[in-house]
N, C-alpha and C. Protein backbone atom coordinates (compact mmCIF):
# COMPACT_ATOMS: atom_id res chain seq x y z
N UNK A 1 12.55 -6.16 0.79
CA UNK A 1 13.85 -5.95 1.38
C UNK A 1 13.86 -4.61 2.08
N UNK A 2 14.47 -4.64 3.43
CA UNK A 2 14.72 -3.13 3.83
C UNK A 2 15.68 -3.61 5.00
N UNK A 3 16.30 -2.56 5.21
CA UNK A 3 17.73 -2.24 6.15
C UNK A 3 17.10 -1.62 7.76
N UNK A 4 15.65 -1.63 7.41
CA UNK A 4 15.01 -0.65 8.45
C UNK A 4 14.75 -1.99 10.03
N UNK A 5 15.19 -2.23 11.10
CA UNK A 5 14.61 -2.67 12.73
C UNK A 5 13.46 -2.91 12.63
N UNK A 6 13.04 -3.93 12.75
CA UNK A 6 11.68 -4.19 13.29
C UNK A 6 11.85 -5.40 13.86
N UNK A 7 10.24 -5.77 14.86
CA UNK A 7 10.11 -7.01 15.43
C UNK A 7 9.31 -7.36 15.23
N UNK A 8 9.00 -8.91 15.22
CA UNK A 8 7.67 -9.94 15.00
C UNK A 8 6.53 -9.13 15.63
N UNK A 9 5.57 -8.89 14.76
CA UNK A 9 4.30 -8.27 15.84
C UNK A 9 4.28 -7.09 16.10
N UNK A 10 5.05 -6.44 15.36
CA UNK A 10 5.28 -5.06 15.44
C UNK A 10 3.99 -4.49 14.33
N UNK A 11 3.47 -3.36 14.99
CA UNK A 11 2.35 -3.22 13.91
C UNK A 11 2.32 -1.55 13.52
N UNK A 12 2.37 -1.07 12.02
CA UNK A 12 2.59 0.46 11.76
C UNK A 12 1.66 0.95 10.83
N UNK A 13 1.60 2.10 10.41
CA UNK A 13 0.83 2.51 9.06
C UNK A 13 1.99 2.01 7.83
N UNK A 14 1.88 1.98 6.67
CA UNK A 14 2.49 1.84 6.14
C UNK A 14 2.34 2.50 4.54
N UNK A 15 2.55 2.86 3.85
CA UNK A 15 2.94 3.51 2.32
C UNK A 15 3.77 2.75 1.61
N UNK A 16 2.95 2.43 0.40
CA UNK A 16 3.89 1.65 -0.67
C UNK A 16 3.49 2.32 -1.96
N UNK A 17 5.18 3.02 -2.70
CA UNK A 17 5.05 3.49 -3.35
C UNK A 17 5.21 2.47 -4.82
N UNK A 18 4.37 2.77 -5.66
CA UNK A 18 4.34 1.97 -6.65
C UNK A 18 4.26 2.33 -7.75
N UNK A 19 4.99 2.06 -8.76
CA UNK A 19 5.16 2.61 -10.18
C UNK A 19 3.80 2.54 -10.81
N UNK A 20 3.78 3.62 -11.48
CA UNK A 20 2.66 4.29 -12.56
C UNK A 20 1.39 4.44 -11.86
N UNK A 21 1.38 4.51 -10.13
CA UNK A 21 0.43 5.11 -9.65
C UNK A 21 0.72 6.18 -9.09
N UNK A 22 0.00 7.55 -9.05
CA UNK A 22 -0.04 8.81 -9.10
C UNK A 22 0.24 9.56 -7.36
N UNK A 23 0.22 8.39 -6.34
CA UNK A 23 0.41 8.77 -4.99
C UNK A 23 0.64 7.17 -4.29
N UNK A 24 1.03 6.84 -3.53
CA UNK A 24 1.33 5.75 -2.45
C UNK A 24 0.26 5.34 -2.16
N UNK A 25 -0.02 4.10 -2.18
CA UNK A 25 -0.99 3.27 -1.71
C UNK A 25 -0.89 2.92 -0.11
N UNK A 26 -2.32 3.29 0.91
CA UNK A 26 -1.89 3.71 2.13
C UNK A 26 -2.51 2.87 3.40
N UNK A 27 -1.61 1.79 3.41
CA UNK A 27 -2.04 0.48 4.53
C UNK A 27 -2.04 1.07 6.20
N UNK A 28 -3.55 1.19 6.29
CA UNK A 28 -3.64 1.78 7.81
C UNK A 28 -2.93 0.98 8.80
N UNK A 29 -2.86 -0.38 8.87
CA UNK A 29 -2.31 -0.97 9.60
C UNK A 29 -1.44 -2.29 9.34
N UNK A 30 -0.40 -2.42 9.45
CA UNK A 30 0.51 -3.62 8.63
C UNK A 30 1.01 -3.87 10.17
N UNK A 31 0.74 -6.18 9.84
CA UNK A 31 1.81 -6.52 11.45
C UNK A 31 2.45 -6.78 10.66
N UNK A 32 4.03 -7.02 11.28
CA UNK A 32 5.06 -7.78 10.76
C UNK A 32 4.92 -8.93 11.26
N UNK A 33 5.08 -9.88 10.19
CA UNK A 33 4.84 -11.38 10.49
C UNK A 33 6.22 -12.51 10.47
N UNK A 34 7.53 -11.99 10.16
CA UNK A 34 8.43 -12.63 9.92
C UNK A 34 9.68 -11.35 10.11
N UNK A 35 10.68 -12.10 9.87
CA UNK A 35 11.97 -10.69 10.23
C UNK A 35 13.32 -11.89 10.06
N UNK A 36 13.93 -11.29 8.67
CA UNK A 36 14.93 -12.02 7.95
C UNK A 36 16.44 -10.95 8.04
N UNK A 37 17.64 -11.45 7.91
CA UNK A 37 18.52 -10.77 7.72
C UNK A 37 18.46 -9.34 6.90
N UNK A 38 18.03 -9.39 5.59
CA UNK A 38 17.75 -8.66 4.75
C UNK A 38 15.96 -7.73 4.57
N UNK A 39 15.76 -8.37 4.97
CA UNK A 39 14.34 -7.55 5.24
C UNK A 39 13.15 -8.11 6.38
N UNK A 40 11.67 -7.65 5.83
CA UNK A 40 10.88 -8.44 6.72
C UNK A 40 9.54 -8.80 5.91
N UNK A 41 8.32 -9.74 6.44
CA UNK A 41 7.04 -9.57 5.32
C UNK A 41 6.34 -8.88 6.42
N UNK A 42 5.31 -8.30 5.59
CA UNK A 42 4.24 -7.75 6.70
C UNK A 42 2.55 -8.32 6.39
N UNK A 43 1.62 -8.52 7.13
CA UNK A 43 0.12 -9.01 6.81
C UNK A 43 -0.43 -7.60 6.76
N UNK A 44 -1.04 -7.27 6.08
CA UNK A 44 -2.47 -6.06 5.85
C UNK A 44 -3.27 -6.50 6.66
N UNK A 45 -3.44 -5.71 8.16
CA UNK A 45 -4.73 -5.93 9.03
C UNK A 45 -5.36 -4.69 8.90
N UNK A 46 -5.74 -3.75 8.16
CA UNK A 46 -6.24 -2.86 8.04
C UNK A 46 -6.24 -1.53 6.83
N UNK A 47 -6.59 -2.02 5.86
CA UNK A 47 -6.77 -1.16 4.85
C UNK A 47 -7.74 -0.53 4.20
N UNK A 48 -8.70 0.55 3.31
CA UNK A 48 -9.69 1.26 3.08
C UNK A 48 -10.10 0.49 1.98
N UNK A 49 -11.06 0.10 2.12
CA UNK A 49 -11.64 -0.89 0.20
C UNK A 49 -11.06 -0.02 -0.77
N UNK A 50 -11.13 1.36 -0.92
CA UNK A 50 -10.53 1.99 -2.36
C UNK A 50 -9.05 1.51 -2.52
N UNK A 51 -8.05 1.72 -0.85
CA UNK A 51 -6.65 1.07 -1.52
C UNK A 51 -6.66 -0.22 -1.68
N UNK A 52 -7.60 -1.26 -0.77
CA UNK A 52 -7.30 -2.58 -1.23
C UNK A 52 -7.80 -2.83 -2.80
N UNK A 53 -8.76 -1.77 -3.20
CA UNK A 53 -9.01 -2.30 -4.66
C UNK A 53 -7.89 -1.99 -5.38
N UNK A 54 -7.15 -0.82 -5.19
CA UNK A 54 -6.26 -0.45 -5.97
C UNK A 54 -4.81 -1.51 -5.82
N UNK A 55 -4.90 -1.99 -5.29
CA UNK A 55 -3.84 -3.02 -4.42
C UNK A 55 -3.80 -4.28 -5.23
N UNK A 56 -5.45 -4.79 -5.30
CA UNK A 56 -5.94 -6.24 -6.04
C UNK A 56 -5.48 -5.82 -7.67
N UNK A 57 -5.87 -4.70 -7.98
CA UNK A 57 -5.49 -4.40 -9.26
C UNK A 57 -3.69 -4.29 -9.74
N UNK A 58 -3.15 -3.90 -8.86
CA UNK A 58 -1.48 -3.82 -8.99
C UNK A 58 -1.80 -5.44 -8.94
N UNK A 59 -1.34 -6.02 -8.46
CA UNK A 59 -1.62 -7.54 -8.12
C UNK A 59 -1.60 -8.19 -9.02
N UNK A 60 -2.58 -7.37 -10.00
CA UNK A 60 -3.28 -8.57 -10.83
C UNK A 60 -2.58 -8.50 -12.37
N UNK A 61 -2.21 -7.41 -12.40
CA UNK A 61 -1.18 -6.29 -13.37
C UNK A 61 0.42 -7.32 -13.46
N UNK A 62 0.45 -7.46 -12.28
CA UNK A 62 1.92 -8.08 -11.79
C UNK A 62 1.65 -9.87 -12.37
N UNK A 63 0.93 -10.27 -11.85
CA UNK A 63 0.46 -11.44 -12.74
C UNK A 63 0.48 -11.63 -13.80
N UNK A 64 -0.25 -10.69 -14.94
CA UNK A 64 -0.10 -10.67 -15.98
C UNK A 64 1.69 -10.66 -16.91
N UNK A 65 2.11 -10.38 -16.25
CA UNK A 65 3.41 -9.42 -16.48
C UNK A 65 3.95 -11.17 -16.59
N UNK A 66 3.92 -11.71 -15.79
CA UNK A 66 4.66 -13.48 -15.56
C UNK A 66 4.83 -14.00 -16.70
């Protein structure tokens, strides 16, 4: 969810801050793939193997949690 403008195909760096990790996990390049009243989704076209590992691991954390 976010209140923030964007358009289909719009492409940015992006930071997602995430509980009980020690700094923001840091997506070099995110497109936006959709754009809803209330927010938007975005695809990861560009991220560093250390954040995508750290990423697969939130992920997988969140799974567990179900």
């Amino acid at each position: 969810e976010s209140d923030m403008k964007v358009e289909q195909g719009a492409r940015f760096e992006c930071r997602l801050h995430i509980p009980g990790l020690d700094w923001p996990l840091r997506v070099e390049e995110a497109t936006v793939r959709w754009v809803g009243p209330n927010g938007f989704g975005l695809a990861f076209s560009r991220i560093a193997p250390d954040e995508l590992s750290k990423l697969t691991s939130v992920l997988a954390n969140l799974e567990e949690d179900e």
